[in-house]
Protein backbone atom coordinates (compact mmCIF):
# COMPACT_ATOMS: atom_id res chain seq x y z
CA UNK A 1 18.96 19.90 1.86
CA UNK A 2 15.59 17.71 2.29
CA UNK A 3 12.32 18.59 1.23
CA UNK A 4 9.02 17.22 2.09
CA UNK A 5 6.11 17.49 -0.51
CA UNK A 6 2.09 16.20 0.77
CA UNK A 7 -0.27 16.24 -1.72
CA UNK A 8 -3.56 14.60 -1.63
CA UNK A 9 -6.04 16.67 0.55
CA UNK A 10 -9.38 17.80 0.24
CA UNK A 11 -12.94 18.18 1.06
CA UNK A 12 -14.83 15.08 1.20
CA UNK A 13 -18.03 13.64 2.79
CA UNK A 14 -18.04 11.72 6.35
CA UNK A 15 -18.08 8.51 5.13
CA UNK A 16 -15.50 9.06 2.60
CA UNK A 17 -11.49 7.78 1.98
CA UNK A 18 -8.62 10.21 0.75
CA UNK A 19 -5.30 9.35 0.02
CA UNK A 20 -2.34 11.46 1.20
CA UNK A 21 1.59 11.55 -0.08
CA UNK A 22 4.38 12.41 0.87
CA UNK A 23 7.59 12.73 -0.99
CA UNK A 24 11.13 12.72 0.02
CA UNK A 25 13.74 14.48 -2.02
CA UNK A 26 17.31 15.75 -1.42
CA UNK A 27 20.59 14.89 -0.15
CA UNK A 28 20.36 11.46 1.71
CA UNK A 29 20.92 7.98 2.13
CA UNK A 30 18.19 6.56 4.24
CA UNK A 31 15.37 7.47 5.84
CA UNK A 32 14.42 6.20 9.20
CA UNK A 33 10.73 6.21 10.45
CA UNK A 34 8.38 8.57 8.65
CA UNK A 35 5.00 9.82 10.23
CA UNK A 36 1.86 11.45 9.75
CA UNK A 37 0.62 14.45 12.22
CA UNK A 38 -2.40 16.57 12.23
CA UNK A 39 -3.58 19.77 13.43
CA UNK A 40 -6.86 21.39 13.75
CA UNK A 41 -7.82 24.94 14.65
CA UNK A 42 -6.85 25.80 18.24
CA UNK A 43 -5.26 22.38 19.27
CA UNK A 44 -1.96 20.97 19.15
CA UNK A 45 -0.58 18.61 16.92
CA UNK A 46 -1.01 15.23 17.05
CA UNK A 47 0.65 12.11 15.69
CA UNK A 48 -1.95 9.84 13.58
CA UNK A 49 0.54 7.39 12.31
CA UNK A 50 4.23 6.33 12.16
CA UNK A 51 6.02 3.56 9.72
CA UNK A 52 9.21 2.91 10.97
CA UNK A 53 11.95 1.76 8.19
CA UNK A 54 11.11 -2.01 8.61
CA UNK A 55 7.72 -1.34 8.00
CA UNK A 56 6.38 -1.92 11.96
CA UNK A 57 3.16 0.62 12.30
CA UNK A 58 1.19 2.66 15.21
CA UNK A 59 -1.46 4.42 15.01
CA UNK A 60 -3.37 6.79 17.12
CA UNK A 61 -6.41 5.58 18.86
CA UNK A 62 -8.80 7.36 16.97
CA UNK A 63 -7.94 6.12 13.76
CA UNK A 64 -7.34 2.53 13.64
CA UNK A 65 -9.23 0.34 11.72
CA UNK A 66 -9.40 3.12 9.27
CA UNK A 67 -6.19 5.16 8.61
CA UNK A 68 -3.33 2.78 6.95
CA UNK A 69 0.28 4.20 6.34
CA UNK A 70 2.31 2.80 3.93
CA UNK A 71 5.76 3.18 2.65
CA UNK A 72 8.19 2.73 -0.50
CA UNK A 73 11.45 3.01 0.29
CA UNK A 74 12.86 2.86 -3.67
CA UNK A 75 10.61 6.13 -3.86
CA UNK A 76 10.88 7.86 -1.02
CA UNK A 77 7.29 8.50 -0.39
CA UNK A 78 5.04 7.71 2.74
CA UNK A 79 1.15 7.45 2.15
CA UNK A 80 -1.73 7.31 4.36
CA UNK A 81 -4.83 6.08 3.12
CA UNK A 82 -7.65 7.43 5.06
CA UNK A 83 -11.39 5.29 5.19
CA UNK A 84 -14.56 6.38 6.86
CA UNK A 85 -13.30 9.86 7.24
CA UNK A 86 -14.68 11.62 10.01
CA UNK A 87 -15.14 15.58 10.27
CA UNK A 88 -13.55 15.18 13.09
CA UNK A 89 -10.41 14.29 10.83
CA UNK A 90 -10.74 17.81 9.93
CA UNK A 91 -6.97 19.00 9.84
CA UNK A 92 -3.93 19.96 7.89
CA UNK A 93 -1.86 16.85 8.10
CA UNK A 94 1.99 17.07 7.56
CA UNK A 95 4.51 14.50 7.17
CA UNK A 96 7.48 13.64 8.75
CA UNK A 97 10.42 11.84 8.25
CA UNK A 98 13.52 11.01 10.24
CA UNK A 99 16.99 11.44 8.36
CA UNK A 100 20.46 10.43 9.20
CA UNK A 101 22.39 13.43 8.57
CA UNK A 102 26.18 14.47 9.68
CA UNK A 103 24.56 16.16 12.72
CA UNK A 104 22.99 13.38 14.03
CA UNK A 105 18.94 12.13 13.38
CA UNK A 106 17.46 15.22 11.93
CA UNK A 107 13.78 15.41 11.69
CA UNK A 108 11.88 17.26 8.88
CA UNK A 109 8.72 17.97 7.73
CA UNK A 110 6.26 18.91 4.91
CA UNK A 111 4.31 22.11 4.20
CA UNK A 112 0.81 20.63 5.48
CA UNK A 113 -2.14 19.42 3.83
CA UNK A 114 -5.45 20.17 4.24
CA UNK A 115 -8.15 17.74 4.97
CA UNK A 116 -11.53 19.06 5.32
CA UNK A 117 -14.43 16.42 6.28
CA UNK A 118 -18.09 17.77 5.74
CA UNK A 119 -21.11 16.01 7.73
């Protein structure tokens, strides 16, 4: 089994830079790309940013030039470090990571995180 831990939300002022992780842990091998998605109350969810395993990035519009995902692969973890924070960033963000499994590509994800931006 694979589990996905985030940790690093919060509150913080517009203006200000969190960083989130996310930990891999479980049965595997590899992982293929890993992302970062967010949701905030009544929409749907939205990718912010995806790392695939050579490192190649995208990033939704709203965020470049201030969101920057990261991985290491000898810890399993994916971070995104988040500058100029917005309230509009206002969200619980969740990672997700793409595993090679018996079945196939198997896609799983964290608990959530919550981000809260105050103006």
């Amino acid at each position: 089994q694979v589990q996905l831990v985030e940790c690093g939300g919060g509150l913080v002022q517009a203006g200000g830079s969190l960083r989130l992780s996310c930990v891999a842990s479980g049965s595997f091998r590899t992982i293929n790309d890993m992302a970062w998605y967010r949701q905030a109350p009544g929409k749907q969810r939205e990718l912010v940013a995806i790392i695939t395993s050579g490192s190649s990035t995208n990033y939704h519009d709203s965020v470049k030039g201030r969101f920057t995902i990261s991985r290491d692969n000898a810890k399993n973890t994916v971070y995104l470090q988040m500058n100029g924070l917005k309230p509009e960033d206002t969200a619980v963000y969740y990672c997700k990571a793409a595993i090679p499994t018996m079945s196939g590509l198997t896609l799983y994800w964290g608990q959530g995180t919550q981000v809260t931006v105050s103006s």
